[in-house]
PDB file of N, CA and C in Angstrom:
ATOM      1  N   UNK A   1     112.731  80.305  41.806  1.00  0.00           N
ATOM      2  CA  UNK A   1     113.677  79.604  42.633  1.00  0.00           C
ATOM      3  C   UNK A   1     114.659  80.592  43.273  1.00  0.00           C
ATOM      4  N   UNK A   2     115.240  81.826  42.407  1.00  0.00           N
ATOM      5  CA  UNK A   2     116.031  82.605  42.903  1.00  0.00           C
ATOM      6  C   UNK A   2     115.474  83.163  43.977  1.00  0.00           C
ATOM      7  N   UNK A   3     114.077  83.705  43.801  1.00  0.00           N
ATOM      8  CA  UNK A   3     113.665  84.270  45.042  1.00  0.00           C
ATOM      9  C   UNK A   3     113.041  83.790  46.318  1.00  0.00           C
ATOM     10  N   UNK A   4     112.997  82.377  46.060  1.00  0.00           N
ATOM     11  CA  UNK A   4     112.868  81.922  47.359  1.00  0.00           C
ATOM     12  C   UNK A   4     114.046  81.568  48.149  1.00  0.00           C
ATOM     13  N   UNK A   5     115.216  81.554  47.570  1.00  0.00           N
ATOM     14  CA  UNK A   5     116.830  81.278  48.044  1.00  0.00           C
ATOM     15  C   UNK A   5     117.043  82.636  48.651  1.00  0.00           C
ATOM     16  N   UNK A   6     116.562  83.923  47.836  1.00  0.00           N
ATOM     17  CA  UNK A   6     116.741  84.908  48.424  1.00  0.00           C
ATOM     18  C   UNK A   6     116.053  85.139  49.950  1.00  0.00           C
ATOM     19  N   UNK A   7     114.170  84.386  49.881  1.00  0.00           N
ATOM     20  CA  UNK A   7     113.683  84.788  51.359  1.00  0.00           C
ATOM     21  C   UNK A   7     115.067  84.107  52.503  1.00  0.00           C
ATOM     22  N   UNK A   8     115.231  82.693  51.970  1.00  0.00           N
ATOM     23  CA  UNK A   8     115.525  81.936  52.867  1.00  0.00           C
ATOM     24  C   UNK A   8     116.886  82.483  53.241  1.00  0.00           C
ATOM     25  N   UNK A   9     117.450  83.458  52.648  1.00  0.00           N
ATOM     26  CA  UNK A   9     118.888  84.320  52.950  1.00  0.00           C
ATOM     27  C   UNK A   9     118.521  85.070  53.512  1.00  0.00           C
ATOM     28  N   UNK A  10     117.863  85.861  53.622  1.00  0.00           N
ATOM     29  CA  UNK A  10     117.124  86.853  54.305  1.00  0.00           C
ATOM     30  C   UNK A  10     116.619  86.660  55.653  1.00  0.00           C
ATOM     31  N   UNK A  11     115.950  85.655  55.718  1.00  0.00           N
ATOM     32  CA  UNK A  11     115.461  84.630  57.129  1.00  0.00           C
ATOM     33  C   UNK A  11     117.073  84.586  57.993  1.00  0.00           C
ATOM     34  N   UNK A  12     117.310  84.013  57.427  1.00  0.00           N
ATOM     35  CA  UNK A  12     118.411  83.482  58.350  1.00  0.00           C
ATOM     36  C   UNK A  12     119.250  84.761  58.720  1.00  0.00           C
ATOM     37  N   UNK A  13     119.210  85.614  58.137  1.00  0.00           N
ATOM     38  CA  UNK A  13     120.336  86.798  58.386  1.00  0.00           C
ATOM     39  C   UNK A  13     119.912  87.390  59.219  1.00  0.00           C
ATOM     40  N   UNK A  14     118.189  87.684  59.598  1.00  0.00           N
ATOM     41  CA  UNK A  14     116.893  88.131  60.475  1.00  0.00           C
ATOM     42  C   UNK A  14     117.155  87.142  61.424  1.00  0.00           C
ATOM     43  N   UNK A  15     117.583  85.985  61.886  1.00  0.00           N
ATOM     44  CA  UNK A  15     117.212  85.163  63.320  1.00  0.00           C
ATOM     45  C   UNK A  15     118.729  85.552  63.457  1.00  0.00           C
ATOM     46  N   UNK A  16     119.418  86.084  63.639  1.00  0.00           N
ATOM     47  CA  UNK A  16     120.972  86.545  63.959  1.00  0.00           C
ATOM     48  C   UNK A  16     120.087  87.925  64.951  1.00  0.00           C
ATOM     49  N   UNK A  17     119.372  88.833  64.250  1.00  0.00           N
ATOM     50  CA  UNK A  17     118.808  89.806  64.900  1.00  0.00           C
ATOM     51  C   UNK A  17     118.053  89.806  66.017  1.00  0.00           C
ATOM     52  N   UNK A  18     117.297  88.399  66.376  1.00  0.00           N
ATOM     53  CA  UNK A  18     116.113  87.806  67.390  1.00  0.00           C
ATOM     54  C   UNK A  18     117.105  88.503  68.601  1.00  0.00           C
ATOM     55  N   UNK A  19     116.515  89.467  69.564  1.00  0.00           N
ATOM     56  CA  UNK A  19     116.641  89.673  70.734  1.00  0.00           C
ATOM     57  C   UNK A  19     116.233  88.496  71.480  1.00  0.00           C
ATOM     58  N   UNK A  20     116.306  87.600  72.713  1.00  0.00           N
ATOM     59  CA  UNK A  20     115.872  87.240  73.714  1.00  0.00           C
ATOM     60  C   UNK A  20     115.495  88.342  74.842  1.00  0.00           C
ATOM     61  N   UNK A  21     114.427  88.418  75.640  1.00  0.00           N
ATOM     62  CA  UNK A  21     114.003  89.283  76.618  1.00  0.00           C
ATOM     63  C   UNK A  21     114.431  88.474  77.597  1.00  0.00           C
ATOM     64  N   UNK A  22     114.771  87.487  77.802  1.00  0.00           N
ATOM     65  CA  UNK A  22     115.182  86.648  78.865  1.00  0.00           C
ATOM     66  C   UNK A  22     116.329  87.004  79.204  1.00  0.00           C
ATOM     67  N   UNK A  23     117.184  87.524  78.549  1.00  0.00           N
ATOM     68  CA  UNK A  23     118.776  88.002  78.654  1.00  0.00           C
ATOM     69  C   UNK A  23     118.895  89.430  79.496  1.00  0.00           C
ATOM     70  N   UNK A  24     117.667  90.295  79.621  1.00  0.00           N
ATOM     71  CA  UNK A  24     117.978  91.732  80.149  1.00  0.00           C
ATOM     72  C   UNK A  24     117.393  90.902  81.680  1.00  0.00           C
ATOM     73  N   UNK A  25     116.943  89.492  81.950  1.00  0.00           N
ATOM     74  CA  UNK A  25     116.118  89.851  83.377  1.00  0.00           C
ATOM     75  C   UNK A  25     116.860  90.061  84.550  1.00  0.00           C
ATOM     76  N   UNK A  26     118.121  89.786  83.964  1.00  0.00           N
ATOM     77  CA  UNK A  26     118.958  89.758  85.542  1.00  0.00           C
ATOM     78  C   UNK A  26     118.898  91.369  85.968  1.00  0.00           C
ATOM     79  N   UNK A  27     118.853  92.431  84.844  1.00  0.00           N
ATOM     80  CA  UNK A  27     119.029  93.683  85.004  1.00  0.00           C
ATOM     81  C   UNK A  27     117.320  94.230  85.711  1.00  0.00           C
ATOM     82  N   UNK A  28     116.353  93.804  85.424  1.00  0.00           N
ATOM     83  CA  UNK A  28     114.992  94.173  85.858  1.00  0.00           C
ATOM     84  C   UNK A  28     114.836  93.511  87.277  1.00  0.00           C
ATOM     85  N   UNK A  29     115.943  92.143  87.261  1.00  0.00           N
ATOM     86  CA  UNK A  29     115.418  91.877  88.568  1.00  0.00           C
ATOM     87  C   UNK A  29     115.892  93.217  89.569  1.00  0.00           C
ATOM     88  N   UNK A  30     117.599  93.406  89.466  1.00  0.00           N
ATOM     89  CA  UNK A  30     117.869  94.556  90.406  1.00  0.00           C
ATOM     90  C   UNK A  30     116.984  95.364  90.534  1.00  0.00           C
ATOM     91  N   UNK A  31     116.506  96.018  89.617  1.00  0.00           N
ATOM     92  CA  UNK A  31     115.519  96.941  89.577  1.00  0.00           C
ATOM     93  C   UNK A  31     114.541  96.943  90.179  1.00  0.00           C
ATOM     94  N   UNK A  32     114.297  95.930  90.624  1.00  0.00           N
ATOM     95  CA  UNK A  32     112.458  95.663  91.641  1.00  0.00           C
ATOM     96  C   UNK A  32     112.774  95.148  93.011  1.00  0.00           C
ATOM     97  N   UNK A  33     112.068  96.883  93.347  1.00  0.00           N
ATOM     98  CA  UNK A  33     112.107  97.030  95.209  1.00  0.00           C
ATOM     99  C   UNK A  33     111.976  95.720  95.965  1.00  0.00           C
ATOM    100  N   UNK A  34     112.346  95.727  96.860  1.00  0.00           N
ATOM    101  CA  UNK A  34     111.980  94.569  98.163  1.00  0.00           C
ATOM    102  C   UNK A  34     110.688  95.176  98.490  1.00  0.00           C
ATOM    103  N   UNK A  35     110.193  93.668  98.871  1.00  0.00           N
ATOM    104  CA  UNK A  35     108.724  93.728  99.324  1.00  0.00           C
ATOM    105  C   UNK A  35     108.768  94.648 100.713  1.00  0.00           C
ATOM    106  N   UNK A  36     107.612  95.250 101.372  1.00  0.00           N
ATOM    107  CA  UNK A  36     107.837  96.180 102.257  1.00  0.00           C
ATOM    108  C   UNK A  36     108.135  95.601 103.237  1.00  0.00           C
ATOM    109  N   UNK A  37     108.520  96.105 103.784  1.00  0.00           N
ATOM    110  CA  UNK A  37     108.728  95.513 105.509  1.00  0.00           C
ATOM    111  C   UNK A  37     107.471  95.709 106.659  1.00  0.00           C
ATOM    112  N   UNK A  38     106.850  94.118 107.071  1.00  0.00           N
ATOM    113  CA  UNK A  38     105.712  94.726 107.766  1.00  0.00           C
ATOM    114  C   UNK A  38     105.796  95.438 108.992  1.00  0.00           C
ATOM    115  N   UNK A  39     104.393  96.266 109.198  1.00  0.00           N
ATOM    116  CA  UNK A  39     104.862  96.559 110.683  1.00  0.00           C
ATOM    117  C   UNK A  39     104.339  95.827 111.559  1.00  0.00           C
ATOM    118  N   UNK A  40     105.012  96.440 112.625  1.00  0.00           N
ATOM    119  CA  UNK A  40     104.672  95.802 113.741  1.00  0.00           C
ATOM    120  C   UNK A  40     104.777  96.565 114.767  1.00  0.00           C
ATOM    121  N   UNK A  41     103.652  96.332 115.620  1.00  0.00           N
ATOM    122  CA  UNK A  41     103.634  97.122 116.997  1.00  0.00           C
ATOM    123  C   UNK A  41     104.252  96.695 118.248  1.00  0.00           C
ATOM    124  N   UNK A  42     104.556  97.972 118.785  1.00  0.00           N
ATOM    125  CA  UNK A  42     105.699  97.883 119.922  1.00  0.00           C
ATOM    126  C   UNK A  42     105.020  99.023 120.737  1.00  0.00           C
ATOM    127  N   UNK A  43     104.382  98.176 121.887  1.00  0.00           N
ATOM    128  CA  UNK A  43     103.035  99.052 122.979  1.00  0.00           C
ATOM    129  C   UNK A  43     104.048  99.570 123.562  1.00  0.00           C
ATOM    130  N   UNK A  44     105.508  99.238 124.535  1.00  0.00           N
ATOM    131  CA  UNK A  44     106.664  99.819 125.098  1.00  0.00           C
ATOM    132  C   UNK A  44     106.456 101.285 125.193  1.00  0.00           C
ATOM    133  N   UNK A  45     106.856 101.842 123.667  1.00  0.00           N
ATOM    134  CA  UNK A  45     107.234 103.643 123.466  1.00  0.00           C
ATOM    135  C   UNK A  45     105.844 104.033 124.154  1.00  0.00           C
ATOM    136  N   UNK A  46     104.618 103.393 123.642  1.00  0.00           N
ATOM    137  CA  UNK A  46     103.394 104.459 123.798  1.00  0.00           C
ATOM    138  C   UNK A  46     102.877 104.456 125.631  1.00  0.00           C
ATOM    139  N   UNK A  47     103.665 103.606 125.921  1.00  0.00           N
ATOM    140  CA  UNK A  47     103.032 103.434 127.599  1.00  0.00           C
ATOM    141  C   UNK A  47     102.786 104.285 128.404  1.00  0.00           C
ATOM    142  N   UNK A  48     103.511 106.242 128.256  1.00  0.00           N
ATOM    143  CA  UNK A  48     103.494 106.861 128.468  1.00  0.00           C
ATOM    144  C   UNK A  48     102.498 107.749 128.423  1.00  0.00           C
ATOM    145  N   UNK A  49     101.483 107.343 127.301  1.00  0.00           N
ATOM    146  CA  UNK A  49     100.432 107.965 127.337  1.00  0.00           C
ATOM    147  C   UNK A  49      99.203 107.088 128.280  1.00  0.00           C
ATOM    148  N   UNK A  50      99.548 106.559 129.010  1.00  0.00           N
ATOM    149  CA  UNK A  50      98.427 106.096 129.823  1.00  0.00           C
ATOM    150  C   UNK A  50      97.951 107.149 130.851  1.00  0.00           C
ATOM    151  N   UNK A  51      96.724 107.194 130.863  1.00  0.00           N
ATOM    152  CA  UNK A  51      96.257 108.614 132.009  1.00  0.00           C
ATOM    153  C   UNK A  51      95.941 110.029 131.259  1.00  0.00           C
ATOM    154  N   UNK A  52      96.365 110.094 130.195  1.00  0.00           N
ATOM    155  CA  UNK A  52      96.176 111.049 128.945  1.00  0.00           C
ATOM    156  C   UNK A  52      94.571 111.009 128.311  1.00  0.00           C
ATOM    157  N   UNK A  53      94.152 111.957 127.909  1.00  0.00           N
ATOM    158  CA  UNK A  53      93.273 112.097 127.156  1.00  0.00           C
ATOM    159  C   UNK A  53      93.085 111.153 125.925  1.00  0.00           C
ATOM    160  N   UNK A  54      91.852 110.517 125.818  1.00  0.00           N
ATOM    161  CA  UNK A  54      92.164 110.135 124.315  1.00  0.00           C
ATOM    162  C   UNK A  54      90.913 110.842 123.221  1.00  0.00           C
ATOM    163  N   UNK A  55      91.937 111.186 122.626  1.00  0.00           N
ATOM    164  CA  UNK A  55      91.964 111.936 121.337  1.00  0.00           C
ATOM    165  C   UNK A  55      91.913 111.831 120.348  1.00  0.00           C
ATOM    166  N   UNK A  56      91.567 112.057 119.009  1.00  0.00           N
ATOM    167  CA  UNK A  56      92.460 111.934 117.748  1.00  0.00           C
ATOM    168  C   UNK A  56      93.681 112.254 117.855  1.00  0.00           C
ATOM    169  N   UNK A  57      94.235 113.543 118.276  1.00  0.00           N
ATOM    170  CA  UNK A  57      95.392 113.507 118.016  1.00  0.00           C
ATOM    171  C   UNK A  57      96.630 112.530 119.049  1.00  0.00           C
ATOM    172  N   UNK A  58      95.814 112.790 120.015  1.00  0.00           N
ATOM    173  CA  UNK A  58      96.585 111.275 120.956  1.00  0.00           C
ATOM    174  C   UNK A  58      96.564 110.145 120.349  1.00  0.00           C
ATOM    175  N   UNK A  59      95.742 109.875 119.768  1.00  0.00           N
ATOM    176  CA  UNK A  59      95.920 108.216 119.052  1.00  0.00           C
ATOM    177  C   UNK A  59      96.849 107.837 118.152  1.00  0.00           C
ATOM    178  N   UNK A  60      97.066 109.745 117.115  1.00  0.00           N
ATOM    179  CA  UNK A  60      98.020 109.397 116.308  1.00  0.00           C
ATOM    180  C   UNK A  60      98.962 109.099 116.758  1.00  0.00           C
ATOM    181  N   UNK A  61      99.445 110.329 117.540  1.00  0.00           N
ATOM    182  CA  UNK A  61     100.942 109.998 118.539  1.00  0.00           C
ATOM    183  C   UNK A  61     100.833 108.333 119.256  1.00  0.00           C
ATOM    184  N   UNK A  62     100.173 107.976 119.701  1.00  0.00           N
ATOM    185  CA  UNK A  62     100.274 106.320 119.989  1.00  0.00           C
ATOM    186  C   UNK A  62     100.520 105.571 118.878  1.00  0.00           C
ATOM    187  N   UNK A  63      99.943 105.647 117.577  1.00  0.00           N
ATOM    188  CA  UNK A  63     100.036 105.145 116.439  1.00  0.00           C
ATOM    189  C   UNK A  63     101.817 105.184 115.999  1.00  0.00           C
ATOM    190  N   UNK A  64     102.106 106.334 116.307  1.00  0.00           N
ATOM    191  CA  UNK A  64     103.435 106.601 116.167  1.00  0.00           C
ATOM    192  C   UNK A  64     104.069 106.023 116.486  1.00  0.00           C
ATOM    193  N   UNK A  65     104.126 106.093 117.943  1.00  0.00           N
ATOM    194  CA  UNK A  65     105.039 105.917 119.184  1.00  0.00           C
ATOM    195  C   UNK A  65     104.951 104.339 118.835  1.00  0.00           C
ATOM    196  N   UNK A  66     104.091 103.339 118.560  1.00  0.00           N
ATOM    197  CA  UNK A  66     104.151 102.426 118.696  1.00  0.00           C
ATOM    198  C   UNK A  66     104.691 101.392 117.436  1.00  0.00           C
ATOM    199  N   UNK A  67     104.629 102.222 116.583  1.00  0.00           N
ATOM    200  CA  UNK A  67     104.962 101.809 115.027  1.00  0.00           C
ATOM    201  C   UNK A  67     103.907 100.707 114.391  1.00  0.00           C
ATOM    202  N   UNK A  68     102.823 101.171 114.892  1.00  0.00           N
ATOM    203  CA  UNK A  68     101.573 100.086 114.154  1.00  0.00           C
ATOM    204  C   UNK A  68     100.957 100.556 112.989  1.00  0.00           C
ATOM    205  N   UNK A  69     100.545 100.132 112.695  1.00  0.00           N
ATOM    206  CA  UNK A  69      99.466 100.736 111.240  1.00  0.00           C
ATOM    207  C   UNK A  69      98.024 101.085 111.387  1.00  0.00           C
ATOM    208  N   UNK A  70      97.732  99.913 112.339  1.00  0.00           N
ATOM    209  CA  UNK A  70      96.349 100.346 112.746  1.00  0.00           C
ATOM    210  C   UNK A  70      95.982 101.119 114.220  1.00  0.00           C
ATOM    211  N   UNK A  71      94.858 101.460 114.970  1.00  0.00           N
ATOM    212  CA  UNK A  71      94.562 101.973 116.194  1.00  0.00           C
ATOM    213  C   UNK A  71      93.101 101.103 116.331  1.00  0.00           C
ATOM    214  N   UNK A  72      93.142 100.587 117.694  1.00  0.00           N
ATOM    215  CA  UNK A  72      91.714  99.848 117.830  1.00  0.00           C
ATOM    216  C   UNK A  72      91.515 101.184 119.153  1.00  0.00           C
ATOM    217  N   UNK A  73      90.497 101.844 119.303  1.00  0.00           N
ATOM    218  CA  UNK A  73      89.729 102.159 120.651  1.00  0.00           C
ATOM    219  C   UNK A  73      89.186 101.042 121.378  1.00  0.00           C
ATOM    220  N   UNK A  74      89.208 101.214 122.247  1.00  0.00           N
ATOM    221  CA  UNK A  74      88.486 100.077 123.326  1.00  0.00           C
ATOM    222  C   UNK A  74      87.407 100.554 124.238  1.00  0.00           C
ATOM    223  N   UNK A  75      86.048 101.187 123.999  1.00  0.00           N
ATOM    224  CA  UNK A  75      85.030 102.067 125.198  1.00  0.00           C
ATOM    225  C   UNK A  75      85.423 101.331 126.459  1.00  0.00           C
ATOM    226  N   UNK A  76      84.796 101.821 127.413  1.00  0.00           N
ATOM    227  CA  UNK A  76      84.514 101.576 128.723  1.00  0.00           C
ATOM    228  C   UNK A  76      84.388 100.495 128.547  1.00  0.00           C
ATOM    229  N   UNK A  77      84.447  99.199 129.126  1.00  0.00           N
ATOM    230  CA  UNK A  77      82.907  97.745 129.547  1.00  0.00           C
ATOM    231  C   UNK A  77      83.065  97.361 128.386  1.00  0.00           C
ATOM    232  N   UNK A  78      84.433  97.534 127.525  1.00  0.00           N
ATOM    233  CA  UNK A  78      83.896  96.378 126.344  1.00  0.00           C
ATOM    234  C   UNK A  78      84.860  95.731 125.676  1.00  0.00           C
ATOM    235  N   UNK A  79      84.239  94.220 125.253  1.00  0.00           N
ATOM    236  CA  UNK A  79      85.331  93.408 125.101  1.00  0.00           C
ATOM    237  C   UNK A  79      86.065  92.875 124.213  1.00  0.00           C
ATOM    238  N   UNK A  80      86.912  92.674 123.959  1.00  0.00           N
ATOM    239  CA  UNK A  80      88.134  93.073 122.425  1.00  0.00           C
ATOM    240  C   UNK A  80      87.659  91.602 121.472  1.00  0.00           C
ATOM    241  N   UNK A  81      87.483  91.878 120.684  1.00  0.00           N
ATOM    242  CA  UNK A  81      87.425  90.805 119.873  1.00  0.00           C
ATOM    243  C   UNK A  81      88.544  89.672 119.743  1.00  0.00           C
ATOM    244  N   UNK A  82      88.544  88.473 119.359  1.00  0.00           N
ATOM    245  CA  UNK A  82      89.725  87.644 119.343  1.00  0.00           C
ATOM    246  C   UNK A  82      90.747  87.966 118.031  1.00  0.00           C
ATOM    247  N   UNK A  83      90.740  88.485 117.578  1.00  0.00           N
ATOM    248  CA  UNK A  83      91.373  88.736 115.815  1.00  0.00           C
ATOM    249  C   UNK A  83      92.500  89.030 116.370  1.00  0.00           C
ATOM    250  N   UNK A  84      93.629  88.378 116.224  1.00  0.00           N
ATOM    251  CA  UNK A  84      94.824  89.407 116.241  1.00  0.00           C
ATOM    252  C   UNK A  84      95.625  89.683 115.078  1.00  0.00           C
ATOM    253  N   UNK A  85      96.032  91.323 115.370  1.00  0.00           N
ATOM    254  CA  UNK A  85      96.591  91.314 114.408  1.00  0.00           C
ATOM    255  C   UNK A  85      98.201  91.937 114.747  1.00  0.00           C
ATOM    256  N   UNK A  86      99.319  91.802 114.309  1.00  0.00           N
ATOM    257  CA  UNK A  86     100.480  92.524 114.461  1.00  0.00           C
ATOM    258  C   UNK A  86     100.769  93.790 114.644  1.00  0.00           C
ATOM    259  N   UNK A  87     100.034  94.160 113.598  1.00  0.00           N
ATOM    260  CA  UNK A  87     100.088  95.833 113.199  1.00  0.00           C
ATOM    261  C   UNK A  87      98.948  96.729 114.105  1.00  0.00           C
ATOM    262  N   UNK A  88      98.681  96.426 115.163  1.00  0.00           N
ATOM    263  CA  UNK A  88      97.459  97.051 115.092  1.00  0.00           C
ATOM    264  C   UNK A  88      97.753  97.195 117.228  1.00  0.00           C
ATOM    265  N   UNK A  89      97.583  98.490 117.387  1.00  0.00           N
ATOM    266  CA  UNK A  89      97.669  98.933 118.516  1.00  0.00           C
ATOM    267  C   UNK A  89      96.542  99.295 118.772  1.00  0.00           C
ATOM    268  N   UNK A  90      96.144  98.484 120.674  1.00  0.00           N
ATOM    269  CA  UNK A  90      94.799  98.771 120.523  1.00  0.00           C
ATOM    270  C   UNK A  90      94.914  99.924 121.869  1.00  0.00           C
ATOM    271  N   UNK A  91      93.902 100.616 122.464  1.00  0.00           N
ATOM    272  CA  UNK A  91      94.188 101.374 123.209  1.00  0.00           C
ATOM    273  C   UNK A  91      92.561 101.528 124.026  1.00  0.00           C
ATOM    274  N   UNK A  92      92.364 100.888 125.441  1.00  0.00           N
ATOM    275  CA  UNK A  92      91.067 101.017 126.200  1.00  0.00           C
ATOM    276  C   UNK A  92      91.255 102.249 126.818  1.00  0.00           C
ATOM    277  N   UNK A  93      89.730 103.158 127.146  1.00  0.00           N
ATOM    278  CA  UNK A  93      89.818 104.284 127.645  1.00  0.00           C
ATOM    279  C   UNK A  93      88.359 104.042 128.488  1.00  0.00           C
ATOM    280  N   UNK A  94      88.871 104.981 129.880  1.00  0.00           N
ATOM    281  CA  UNK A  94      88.027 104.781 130.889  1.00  0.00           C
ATOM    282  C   UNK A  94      86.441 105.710 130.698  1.00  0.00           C
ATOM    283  N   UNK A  95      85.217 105.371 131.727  1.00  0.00           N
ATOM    284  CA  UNK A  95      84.411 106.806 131.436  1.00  0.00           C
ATOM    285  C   UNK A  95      84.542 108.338 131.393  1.00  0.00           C
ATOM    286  N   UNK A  96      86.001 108.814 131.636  1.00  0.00           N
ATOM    287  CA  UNK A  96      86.337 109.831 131.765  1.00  0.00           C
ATOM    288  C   UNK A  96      87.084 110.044 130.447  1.00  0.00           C
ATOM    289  N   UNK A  97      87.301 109.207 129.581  1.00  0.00           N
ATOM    290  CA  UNK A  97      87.841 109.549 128.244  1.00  0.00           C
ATOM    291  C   UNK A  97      89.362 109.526 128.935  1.00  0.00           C
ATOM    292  N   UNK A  98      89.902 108.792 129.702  1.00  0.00           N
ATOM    293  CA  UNK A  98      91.480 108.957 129.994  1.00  0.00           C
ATOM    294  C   UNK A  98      91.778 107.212 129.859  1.00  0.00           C
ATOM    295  N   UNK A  99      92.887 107.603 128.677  1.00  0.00           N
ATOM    296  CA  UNK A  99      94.003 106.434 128.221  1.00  0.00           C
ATOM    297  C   UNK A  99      94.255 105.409 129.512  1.00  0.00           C
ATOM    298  N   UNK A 100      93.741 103.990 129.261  1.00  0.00           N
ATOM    299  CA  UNK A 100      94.106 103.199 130.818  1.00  0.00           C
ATOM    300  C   UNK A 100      94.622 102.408 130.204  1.00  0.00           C
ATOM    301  N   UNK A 101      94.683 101.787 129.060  1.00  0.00           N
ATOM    302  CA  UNK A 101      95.521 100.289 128.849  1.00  0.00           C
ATOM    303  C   UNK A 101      95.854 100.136 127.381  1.00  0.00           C
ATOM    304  N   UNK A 102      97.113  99.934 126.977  1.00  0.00           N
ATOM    305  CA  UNK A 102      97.702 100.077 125.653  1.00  0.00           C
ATOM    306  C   UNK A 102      98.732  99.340 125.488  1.00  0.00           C
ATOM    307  N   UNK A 103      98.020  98.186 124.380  1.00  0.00           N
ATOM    308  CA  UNK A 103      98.351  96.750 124.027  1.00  0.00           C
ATOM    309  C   UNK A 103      98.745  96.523 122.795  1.00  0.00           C
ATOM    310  N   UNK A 104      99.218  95.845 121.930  1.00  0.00           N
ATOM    311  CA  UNK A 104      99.438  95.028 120.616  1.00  0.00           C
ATOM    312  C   UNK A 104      98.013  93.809 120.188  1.00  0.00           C
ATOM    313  N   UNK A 105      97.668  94.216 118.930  1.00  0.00           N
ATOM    314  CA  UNK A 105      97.138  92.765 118.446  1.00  0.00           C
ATOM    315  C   UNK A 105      96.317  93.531 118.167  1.00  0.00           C
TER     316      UNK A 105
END
């Protein structure tokens, strides 16, 4: 009998100790970044490269200039698919490989 008076003293002196994890979340929430910010393309800056070579390294600089994520090429004679997307700068080039039209979507 004594020693079960003893667990049950013991118990109880142990749920005084119970952490809750629910109590630190306000501190983990600060802690967790904002979701990213999407991008989005802005054909404006890159308009300048129209008449330019296209390149790899021209595309990046359009990629840049425009703040998209993606680069679509566009050949000669051919026709853009319907998908649009935000992020995604597309860029048609003539048979001479020179930059003619540079769009969003």
């Amino acid at each position: 009998m004594v020693r079960e008076s003893l667990i049950g003293i013991v118990a109880l002196a142990l749920a005084g100790c119970v952490v809750n994890v629910g109590d630190s979340a306000p501190d983990r929430a600060e802690a967790v970044p904002p979701p990213p910010v999407p991008m989005m393309c802005n054909a404006a800056p890159a308009q300048y490269h129209i008449g330019h070579d296209a390149t790899q390294s021209m595309g990046e600089a359009i990629l840049k200039d425009a703040g998209a994520r993606t680069l679509r090429w566009g050949p000669p004679n051919a026709a853009w698919t319907m998908d649009y997307r935000q992020d995604r700068v597309n860029v048609r080039y003539d048979e001479r490989m020179k930059i003619v039209e540079i769009t969003c979507g």
